[in-house]
Structure formats: structure tokens, C-alpha cells
C-alpha atoms as a PDB file:
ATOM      1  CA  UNK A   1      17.668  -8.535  -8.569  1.00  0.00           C
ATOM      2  CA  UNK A   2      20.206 -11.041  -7.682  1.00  0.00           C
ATOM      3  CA  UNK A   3      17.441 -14.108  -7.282  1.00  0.00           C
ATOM      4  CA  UNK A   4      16.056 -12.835 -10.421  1.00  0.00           C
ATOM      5  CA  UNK A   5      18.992 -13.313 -12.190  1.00  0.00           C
ATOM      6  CA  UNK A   6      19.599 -16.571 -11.124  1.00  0.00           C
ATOM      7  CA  UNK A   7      16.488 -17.620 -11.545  1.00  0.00           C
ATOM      8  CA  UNK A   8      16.786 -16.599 -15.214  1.00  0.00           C
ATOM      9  CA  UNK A   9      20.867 -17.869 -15.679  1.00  0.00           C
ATOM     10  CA  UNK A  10      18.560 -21.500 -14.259  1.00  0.00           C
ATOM     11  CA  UNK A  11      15.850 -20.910 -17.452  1.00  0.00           C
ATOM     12  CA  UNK A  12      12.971 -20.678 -14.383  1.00  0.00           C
ATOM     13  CA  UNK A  13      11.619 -17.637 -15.558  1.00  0.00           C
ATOM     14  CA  UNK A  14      11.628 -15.657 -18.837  1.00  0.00           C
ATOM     15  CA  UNK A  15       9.716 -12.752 -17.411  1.00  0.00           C
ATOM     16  CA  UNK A  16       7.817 -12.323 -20.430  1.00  0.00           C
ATOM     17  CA  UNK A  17       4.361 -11.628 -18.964  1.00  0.00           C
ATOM     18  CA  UNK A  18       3.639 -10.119 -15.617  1.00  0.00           C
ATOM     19  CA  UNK A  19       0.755  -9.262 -13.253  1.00  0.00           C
ATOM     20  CA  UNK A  20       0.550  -6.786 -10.844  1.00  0.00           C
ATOM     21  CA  UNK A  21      -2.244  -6.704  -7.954  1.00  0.00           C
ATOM     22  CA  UNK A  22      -2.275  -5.130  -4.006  1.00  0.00           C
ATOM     23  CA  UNK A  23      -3.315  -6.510  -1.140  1.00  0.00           C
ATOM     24  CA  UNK A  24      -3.867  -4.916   2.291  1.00  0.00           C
ATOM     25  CA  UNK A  25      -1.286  -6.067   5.037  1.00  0.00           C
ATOM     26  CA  UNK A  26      -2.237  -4.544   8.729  1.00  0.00           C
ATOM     27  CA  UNK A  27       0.207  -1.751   9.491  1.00  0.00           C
ATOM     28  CA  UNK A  28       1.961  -1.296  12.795  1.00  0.00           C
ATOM     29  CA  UNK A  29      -0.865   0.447  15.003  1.00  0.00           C
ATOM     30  CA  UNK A  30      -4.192  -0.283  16.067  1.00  0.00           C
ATOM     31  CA  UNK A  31      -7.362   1.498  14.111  1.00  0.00           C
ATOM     32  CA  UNK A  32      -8.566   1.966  18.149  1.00  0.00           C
ATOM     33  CA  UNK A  33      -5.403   4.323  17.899  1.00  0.00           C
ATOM     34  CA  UNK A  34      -6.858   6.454  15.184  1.00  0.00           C
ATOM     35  CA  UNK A  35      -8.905   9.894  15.808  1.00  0.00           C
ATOM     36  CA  UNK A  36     -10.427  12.638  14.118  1.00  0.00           C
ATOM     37  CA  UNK A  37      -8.928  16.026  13.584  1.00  0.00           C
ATOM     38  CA  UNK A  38     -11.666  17.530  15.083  1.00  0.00           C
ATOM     39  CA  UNK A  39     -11.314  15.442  18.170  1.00  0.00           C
ATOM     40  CA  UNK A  40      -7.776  15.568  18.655  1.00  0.00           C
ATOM     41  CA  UNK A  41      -8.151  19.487  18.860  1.00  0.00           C
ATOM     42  CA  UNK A  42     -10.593  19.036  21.645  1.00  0.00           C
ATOM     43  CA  UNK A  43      -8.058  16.481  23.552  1.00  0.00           C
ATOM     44  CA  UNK A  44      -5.513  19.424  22.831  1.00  0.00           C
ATOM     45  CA  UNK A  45      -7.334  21.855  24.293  1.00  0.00           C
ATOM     46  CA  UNK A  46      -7.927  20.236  27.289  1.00  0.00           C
ATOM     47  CA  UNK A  47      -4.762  19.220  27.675  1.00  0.00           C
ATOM     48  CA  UNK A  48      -3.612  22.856  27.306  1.00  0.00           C
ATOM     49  CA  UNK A  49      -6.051  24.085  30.127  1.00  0.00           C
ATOM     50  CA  UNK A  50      -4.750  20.903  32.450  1.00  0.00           C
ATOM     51  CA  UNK A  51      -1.188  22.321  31.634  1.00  0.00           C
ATOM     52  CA  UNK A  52      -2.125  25.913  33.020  1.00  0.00           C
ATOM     53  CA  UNK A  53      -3.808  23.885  36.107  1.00  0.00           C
ATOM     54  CA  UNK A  54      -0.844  22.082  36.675  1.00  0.00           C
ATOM     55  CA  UNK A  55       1.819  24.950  36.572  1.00  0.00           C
ATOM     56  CA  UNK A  56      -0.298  27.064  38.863  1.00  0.00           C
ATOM     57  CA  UNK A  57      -0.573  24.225  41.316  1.00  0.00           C
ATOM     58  CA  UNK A  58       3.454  23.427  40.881  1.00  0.00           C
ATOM     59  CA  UNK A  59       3.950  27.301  41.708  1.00  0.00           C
ATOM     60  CA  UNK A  60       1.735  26.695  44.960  1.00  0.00           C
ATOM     61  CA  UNK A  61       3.732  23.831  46.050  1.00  0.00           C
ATOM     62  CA  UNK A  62       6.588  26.073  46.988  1.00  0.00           C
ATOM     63  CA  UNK A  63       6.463  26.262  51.040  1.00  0.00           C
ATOM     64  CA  UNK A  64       3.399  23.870  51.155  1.00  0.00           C
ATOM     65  CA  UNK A  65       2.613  20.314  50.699  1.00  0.00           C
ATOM     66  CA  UNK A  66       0.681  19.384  47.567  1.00  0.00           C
ATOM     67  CA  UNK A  67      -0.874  16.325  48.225  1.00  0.00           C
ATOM     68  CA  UNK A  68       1.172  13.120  46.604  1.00  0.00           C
ATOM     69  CA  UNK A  69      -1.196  11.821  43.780  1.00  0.00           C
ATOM     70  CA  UNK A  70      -0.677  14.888  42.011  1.00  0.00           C
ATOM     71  CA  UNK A  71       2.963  15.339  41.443  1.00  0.00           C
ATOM     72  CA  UNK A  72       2.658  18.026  39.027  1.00  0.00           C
ATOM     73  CA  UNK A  73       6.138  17.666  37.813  1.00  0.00           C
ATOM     74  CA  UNK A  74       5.306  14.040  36.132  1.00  0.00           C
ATOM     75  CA  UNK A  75       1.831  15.184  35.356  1.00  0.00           C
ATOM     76  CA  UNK A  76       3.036  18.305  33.120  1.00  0.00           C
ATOM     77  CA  UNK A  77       5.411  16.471  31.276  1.00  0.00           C
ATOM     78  CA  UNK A  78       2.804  13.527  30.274  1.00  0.00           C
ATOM     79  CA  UNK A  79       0.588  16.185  28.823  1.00  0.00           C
ATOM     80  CA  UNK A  80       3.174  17.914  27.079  1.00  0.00           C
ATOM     81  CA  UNK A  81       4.589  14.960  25.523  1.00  0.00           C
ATOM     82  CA  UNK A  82       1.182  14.167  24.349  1.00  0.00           C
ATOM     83  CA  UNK A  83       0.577  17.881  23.164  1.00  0.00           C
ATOM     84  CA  UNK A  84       4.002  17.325  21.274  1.00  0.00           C
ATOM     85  CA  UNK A  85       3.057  14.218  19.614  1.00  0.00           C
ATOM     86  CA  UNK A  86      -0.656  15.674  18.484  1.00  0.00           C
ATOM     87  CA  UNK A  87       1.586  18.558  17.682  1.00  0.00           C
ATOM     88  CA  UNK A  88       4.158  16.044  15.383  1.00  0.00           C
ATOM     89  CA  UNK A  89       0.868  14.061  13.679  1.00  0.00           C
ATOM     90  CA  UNK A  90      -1.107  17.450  12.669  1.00  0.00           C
ATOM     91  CA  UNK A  91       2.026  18.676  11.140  1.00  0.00           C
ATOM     92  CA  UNK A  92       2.222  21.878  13.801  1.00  0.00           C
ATOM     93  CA  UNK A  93       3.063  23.515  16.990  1.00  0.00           C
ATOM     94  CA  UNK A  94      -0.256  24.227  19.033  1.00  0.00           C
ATOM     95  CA  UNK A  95      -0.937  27.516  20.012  1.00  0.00           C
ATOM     96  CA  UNK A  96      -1.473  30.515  18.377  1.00  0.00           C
ATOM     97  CA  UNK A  97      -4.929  31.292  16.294  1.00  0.00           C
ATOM     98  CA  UNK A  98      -6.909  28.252  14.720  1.00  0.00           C
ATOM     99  CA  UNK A  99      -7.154  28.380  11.210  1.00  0.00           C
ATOM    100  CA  UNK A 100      -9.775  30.131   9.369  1.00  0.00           C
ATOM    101  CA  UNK A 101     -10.872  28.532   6.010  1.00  0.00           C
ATOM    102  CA  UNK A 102      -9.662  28.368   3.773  1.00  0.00           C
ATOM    103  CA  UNK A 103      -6.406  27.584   4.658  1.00  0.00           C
ATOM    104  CA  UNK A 104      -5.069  24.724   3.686  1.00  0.00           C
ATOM    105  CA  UNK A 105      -5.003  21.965   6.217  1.00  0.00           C
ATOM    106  CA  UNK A 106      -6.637  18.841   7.897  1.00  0.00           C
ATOM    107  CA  UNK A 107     -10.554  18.786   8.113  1.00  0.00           C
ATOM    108  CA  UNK A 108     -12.178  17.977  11.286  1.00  0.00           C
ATOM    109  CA  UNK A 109     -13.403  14.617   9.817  1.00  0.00           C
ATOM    110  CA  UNK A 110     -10.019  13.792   8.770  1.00  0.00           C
ATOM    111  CA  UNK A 111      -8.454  10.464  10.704  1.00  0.00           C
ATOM    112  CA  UNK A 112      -4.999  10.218  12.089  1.00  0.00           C
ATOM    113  CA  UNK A 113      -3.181   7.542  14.221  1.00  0.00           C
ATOM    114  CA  UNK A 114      -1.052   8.210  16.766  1.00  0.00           C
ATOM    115  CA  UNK A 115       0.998   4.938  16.652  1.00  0.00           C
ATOM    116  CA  UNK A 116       1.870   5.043  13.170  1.00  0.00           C
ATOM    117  CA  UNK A 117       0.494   8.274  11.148  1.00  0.00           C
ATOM    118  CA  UNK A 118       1.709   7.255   7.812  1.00  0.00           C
ATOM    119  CA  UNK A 119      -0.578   4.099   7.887  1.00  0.00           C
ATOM    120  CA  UNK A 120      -4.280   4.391   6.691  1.00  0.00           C
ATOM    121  CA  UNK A 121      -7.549   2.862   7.475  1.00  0.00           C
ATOM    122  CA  UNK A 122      -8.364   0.724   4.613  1.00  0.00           C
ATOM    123  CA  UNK A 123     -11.249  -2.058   4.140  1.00  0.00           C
ATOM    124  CA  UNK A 124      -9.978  -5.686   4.449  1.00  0.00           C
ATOM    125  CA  UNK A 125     -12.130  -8.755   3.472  1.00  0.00           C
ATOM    126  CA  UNK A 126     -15.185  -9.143   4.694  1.00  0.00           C
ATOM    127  CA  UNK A 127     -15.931  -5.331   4.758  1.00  0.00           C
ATOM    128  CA  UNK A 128     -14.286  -4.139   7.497  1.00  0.00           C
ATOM    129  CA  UNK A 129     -11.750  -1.728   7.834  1.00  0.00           C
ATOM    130  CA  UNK A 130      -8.248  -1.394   9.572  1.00  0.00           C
ATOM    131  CA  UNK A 131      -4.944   0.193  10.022  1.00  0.00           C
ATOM    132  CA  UNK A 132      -3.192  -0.834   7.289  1.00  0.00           C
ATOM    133  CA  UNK A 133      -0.857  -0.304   4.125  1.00  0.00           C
ATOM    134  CA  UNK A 134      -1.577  -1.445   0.675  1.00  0.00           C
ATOM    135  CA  UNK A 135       1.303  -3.865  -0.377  1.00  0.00           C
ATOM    136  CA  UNK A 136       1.528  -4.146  -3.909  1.00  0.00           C
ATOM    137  CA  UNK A 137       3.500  -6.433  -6.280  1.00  0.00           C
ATOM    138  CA  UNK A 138       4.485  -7.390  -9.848  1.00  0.00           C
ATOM    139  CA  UNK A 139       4.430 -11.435 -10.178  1.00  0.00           C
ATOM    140  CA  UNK A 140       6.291 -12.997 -13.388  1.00  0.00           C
ATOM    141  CA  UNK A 141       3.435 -15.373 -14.288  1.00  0.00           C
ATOM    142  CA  UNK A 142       5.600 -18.286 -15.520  1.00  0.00           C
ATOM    143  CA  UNK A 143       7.317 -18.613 -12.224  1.00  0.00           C
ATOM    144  CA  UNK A 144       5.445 -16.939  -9.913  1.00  0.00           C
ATOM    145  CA  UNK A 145       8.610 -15.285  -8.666  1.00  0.00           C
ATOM    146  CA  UNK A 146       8.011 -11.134  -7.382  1.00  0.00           C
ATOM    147  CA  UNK A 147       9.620  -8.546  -9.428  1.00  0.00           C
ATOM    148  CA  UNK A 148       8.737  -5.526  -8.411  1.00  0.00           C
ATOM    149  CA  UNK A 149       7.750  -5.242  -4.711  1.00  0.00           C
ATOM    150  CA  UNK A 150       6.372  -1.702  -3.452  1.00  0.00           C
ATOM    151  CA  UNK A 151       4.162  -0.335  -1.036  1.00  0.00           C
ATOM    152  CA  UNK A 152       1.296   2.557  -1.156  1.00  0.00           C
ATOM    153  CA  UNK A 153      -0.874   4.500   0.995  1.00  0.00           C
ATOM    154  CA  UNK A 154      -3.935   4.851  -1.497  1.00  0.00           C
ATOM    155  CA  UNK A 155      -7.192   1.833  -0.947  1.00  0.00           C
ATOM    156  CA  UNK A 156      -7.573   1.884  -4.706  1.00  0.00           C
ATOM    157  CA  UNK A 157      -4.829   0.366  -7.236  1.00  0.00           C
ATOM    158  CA  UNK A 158      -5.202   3.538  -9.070  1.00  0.00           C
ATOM    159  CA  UNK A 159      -2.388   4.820  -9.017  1.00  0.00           C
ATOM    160  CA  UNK A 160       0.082   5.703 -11.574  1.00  0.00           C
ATOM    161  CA  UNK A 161       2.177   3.166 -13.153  1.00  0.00           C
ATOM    162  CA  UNK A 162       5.138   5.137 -14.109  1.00  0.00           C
ATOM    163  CA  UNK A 163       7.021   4.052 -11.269  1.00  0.00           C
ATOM    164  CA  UNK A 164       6.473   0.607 -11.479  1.00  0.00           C
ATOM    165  CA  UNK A 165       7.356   1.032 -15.220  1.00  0.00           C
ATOM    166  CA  UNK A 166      10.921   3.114 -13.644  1.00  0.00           C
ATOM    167  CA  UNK A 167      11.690   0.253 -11.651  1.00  0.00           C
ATOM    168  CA  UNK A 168      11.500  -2.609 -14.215  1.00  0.00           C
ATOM    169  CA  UNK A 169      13.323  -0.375 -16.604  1.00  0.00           C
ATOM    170  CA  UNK A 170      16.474   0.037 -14.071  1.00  0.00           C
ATOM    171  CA  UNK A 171      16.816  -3.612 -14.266  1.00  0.00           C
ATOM    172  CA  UNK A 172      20.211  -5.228 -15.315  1.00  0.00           C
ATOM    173  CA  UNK A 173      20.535  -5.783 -19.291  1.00  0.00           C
ATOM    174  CA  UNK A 174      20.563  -9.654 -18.510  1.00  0.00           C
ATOM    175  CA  UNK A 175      16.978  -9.814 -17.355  1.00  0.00           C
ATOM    176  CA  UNK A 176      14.661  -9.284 -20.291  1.00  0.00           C
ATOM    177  CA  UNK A 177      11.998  -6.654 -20.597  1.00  0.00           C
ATOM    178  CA  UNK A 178       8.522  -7.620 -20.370  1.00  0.00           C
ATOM    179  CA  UNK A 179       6.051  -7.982 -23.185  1.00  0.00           C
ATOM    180  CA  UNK A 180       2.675  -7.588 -21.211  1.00  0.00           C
ATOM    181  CA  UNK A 181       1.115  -6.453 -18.063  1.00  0.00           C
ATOM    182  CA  UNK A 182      -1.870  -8.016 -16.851  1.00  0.00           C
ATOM    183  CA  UNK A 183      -4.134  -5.479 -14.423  1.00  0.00           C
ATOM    184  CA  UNK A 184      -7.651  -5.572 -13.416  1.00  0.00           C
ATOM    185  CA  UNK A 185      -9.912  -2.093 -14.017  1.00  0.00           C
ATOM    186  CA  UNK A 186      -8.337  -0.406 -11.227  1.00  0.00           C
ATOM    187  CA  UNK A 187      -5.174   0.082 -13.130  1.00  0.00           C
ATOM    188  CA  UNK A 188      -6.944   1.259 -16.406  1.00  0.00           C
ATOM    189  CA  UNK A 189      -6.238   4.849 -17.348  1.00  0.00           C
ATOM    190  CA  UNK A 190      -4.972   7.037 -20.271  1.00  0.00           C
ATOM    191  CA  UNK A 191      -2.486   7.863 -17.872  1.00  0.00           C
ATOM    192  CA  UNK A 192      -1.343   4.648 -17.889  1.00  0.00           C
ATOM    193  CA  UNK A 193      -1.402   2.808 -20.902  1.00  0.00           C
ATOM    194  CA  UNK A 194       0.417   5.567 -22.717  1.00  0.00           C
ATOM    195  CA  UNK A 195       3.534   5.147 -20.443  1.00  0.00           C
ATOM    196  CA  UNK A 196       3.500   1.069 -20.955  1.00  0.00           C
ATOM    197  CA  UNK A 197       3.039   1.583 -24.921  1.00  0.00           C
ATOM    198  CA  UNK A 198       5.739   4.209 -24.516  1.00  0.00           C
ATOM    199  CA  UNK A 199       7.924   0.954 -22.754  1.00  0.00           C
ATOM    200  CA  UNK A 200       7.484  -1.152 -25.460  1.00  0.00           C
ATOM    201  CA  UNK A 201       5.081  -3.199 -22.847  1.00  0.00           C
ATOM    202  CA  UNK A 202       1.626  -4.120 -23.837  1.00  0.00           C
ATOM    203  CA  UNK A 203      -0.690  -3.224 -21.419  1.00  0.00           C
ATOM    204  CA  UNK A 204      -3.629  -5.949 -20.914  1.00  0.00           C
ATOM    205  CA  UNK A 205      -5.671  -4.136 -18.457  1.00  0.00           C
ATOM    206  CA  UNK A 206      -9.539  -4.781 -18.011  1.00  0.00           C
ATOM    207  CA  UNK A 207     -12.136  -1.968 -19.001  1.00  0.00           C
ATOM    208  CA  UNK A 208     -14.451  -3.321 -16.595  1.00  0.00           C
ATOM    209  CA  UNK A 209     -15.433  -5.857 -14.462  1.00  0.00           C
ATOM    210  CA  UNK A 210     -15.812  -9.457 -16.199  1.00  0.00           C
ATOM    211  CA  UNK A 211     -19.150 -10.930 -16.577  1.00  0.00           C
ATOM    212  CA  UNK A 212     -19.820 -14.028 -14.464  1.00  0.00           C
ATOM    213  CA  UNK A 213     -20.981 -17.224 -16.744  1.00  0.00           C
ATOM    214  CA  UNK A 214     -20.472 -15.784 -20.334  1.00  0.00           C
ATOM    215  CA  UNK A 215     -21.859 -17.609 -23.190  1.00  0.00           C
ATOM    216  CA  UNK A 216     -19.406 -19.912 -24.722  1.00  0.00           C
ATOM    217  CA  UNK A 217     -19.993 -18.107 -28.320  1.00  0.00           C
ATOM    218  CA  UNK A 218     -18.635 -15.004 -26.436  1.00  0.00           C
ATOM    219  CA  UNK A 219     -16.004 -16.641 -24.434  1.00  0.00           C
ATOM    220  CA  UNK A 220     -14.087 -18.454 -27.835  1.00  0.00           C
ATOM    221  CA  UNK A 221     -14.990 -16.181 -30.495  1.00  0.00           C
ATOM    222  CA  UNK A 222     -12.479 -13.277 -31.707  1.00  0.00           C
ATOM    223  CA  UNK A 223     -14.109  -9.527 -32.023  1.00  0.00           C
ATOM    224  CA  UNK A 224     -14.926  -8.024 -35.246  1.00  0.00           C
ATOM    225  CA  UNK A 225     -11.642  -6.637 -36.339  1.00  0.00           C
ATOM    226  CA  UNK A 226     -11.666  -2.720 -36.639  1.00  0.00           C
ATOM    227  CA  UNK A 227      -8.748  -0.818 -38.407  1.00  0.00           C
ATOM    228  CA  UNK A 228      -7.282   0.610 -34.742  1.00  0.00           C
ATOM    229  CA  UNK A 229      -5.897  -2.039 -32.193  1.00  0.00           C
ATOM    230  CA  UNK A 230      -7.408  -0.766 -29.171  1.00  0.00           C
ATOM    231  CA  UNK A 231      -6.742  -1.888 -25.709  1.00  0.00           C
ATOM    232  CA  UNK A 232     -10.690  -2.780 -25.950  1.00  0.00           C
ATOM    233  CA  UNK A 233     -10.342  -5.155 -28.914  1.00  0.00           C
ATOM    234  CA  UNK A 234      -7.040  -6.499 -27.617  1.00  0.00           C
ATOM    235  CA  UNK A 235      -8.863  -7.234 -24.338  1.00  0.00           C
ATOM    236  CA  UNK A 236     -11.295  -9.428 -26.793  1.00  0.00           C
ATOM    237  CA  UNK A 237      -9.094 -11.719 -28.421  1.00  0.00           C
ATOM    238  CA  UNK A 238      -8.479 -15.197 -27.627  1.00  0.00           C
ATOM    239  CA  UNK A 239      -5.088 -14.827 -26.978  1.00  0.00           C
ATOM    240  CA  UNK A 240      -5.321 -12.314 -24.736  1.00  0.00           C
ATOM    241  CA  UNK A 241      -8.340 -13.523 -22.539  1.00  0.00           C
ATOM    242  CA  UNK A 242      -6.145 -16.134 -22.133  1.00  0.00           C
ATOM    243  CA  UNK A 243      -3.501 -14.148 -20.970  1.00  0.00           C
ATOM    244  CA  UNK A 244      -5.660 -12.116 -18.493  1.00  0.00           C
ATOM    245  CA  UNK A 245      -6.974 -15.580 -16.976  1.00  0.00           C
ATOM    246  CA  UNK A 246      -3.367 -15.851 -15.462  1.00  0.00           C
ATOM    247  CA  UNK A 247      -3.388 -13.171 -14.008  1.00  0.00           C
ATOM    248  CA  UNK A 248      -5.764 -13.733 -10.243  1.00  0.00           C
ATOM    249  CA  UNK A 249      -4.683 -17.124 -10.328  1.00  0.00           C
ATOM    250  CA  UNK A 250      -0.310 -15.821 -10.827  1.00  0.00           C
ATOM    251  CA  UNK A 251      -1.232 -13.430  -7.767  1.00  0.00           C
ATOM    252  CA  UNK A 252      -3.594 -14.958  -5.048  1.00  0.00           C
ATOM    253  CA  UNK A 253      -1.416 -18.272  -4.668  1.00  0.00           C
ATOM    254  CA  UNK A 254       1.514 -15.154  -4.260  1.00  0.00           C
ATOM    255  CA  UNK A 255      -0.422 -13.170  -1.886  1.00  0.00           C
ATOM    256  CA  UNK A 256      -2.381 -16.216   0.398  1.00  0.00           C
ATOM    257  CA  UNK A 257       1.173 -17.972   0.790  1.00  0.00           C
ATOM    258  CA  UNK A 258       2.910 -15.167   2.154  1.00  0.00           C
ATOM    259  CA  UNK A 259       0.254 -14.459   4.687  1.00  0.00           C
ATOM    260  CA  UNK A 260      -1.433 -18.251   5.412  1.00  0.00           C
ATOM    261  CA  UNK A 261       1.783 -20.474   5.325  1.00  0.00           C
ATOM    262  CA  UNK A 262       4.686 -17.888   5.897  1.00  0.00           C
ATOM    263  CA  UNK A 263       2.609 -16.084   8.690  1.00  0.00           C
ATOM    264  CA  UNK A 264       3.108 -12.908   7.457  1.00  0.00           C
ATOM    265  CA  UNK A 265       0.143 -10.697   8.256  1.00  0.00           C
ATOM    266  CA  UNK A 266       1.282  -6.980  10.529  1.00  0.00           C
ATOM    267  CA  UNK A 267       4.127  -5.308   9.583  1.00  0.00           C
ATOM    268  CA  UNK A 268       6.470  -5.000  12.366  1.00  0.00           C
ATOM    269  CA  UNK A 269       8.241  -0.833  11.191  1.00  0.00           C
ATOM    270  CA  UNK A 270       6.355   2.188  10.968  1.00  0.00           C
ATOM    271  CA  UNK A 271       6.651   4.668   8.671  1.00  0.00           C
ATOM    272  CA  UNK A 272       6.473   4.516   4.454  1.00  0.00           C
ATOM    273  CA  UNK A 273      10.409   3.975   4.199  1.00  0.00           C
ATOM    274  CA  UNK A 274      10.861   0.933   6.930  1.00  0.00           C
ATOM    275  CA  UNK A 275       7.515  -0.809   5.339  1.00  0.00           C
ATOM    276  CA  UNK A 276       8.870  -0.969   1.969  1.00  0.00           C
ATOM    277  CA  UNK A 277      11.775  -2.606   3.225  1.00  0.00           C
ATOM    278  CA  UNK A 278      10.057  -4.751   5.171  1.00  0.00           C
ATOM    279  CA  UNK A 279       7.943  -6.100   2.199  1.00  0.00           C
ATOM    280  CA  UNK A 280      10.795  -6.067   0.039  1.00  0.00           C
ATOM    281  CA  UNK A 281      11.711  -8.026   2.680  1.00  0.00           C
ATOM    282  CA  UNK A 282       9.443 -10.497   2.731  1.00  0.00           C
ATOM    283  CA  UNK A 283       8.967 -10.744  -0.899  1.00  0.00           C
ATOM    284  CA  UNK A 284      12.648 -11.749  -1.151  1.00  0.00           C
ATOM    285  CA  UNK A 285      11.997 -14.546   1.259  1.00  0.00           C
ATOM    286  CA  UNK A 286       9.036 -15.520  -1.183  1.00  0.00           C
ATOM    287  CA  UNK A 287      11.511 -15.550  -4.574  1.00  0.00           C
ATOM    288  CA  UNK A 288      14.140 -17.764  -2.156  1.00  0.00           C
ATOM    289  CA  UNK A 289      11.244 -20.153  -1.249  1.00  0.00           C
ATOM    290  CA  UNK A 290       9.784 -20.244  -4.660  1.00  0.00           C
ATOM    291  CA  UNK A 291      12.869 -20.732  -6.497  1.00  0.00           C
ATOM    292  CA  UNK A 292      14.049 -23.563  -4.715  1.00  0.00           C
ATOM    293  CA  UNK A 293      10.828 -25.396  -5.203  1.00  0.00           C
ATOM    294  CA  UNK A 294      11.148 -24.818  -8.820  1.00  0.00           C
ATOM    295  CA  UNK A 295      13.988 -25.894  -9.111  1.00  0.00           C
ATOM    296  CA  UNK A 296      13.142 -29.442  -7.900  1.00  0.00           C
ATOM    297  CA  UNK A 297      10.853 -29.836 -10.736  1.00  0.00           C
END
């Protein structure tokens, strides 16, 4: 908030009109890491029946000699230290009865990591997939500066605005509110365009997919004008195709900096809590390097 504000005491940003976009940033652990509910309960099995094995075998070792390799001592605690951390990622203590549906739970099919179980496996460019978190951000298009930095779980940026919408309203008084929000189709719900209305913000958030190579009658000329201002007529105007058109070209510059010329690419913490920090992080390094340049010009 600080760089914002001086950024805005300097007149290099107005914040007027923002976009907001994710992109997927590799998480702490390894998608080799990752397993299956359904397998994990066959490692803990076995790991269970190697336990019994070994405490047997350390009860025989009293008044003989149990051959070196096996030192059941070291060899129980590895596998309980693994049953504890299978315990720790499925969220309980093994033993007991299994579940019967339809309790509530994991499915077999269900992937966890043991590294980092927060993280998710998430498809990347080119179409594969790996352990990773979805970074998201709110760019001020005028400056290119991050306002809002924050960090989900989900693949899809679907999910609720509200507290993207919280965090721009907790801003100090001295940095104005914002008058629209560019988002592509991901972001378009009922659920959300009530809450930005409700801000005073005017959502500009695409229906759909844009067609490749429109006709230049339908790229220049303004929509029939119908008594109700939709968000689909708004989306139709001139002025606000023009908007939109800011808005991939505000965030990829944001996003392919931060990765290609600062080197950011893994996060370095686990868990949701450390991660946003670290992007916060790293997003505050972005406003430092972007408002210097700026103000050279």
C-alpha cells in the first residue's frame, strides 16, 4: 500500500481501471510426489504389516543376534514416520475400520502430495500438468503497477470476487476507488457482477470467448441500444472494447516479467499462508521495479 501511495502522491497511476488475470507458478513439491488416495492406503497397509514384522523381530532380538541390515529400531521408526505423515495428509490417524460410504471423505482417485499437500496439480502451457498454485493479481492498467496480489488453489479463475472486492475496499482514503474491472469469461457470474455494481465498480467482464478476425463493421460499430444497460451491451460498445483490449496486454507483460527476467518461476514456502506472502512478495519487488522505471519517463 505504501508503493501505491507513492506512486499516486508521484501522479504514476490513477488506478482508475484495473485487470485481474492468474497464472500458474510451480509450487514447492514435485507432481512425482503426488499419489492417489487409493494408493496411499495400500502403501499404509503395508507399512502397517512391516510394522508388526518389525516389532516381532525387535522382541526376538532379545538374547540373540539379529543380523545387522535389519536394525529394527531405525526400521520401525522410518515406517512410522511415514504412517504419520500419510496419517497428517489424509486428515487422520490410521487404524481402526475403513470408511463405509457414504461418509464423507477422500475418494480413492483423489491426488495428494506428500511434499506440499496444500499445492494442486494444475495444467501449465503446453498442456501439461504440475504441482502448482494459481497466483492471481489485480494490475492498474495505466501503470502496470499490482494492486491486489493473492493466491488460490482452484485451476479455473472462477472464483468469487468478493474478496478481491474486500481488499481494494480496505485501501487508504488517499488511493482512489476503481471505476472498472476488466476479466475474461472465467470471472463472469451473477455472483459476481452484483458485488462489483454493489462497489460502485463497473464490471467489464467477457460473456464468452472473442472471435478471432471480426469484421471491421462489427469491430467499430456501437450495438443497437436497448432500454437496460446490460453487461452484454456494455461489453459492445466502443468504449468499452477498447477498454477490454488493455486488459491481456496490462497483464502478460506483468506476468512474463516476473517469471522470464526476474527468474521467478517455484515458490520456495509451502503451505497457502507462506505462498501468499511469498507472492506478495514478489509482486512488491515488481511495483519497486516498475515504479522506478516510470518514473524516468
Amino acid at each position: 500500500m505504501q508503493v501505491l501511495q507513492v506512486a499516486r502522491e508521484n501522479r504514476l497511476a490513477r488506478f482508475g481501471t484495473l485487470s485481474l488475470e492468474g497464472t500458474k507458478i510451480h509450487a514447492n513439491a514435485s507432481r512425482h510426489s503426488a499419489l492417489c488416495y487409493g494408493h496411499a492406503e495400500a502403501i499404509e497397509a503395508q507399512l502397517k504389516s512391516e510394522v508388526q514384522e518389525l516389532l516381532a523381530l525387535a522382541e526376538q532380538a532379545d538374547g540373540t543376534q539379529v543380523p545387522k541390515r535389519h536394525e529394527p529400531a531405525r526400521e520401525l521408526k522410518r515406517r512410522e514416520d511415514r504412517l504419520a505423515a500419510k496419517a497428517a495428509a489424509n486428515g487422520r490417524t490410521p487404524g481402526g475400520k475403513a470408511p463405509k460410504p457414504p461418509t464423507p471423505g477422500p475418494r480413492p482417485d483423489d491426488q495428494i502430495n506428500l511434499t506440499d499437500e496444500q499445492s494442486r496439480i494444475l495444467p501449465v502451457a503446453g498442456g501439461a500438468f504440475e504441482q502448482c498454485y494459481n497466483a492471481q493479481a489485480v494490475v492498474d492498467t495505466e501503470s502496470m503497477l499490482v494492486v491486489v496480489p493473492r493466491v488460490v488453489q482452484a485451476a479455473n479463475d472462477n472464483q468469487p470476487l468478493v474478496p478481491m472486492l474486500k481488499r481494494l475496499a480496505e485501501r487508504p482514503e488517499d488511493l482512489p476507488q476503481p471505476q472498472e474491472l476488466l476479466a475474461d469469461t472465467g470471472w463472469f457470474s451473477e455472483a459476481n457482477l452484483a458485488p462489483c455494481e454493489a462497489a460502485g465498480i463497473e464490471p467489464l467482464i467477457a460473456l464468452a470467448r472473442s472471435e478471432h478476425h471480426p469484421h471491421c463493421s462489427e469491430r467499430f460499430a456501437e450495438p443497437d441500444a436497448p432500454p437496460p444497460q446490460t453487461t452484454a451491451r456494455r461489453l459492445k460498445t466502443t468504449a468499452a472494447r477498447a477498454a477490454y483490449s488493455l486488459r491481456q496486454q496490462t497483464l502478460e507483460p506483468v506476468f512474463g516479467i516476473i517469471k522470464s527476467v526476474m527468474g521467478f518461476r517455484p515458490f520456495l514456502t509451502r503451505g497457502p499462508a507462506n505462498v501468499q506472502n511469498h507472492w506478495s512478495l514478489v509482486c512488491l519487488a515488481w511495483n519497486l521495479k516498475r515504479m522506478a522505471l516510470l518514473r524516468l519517463k
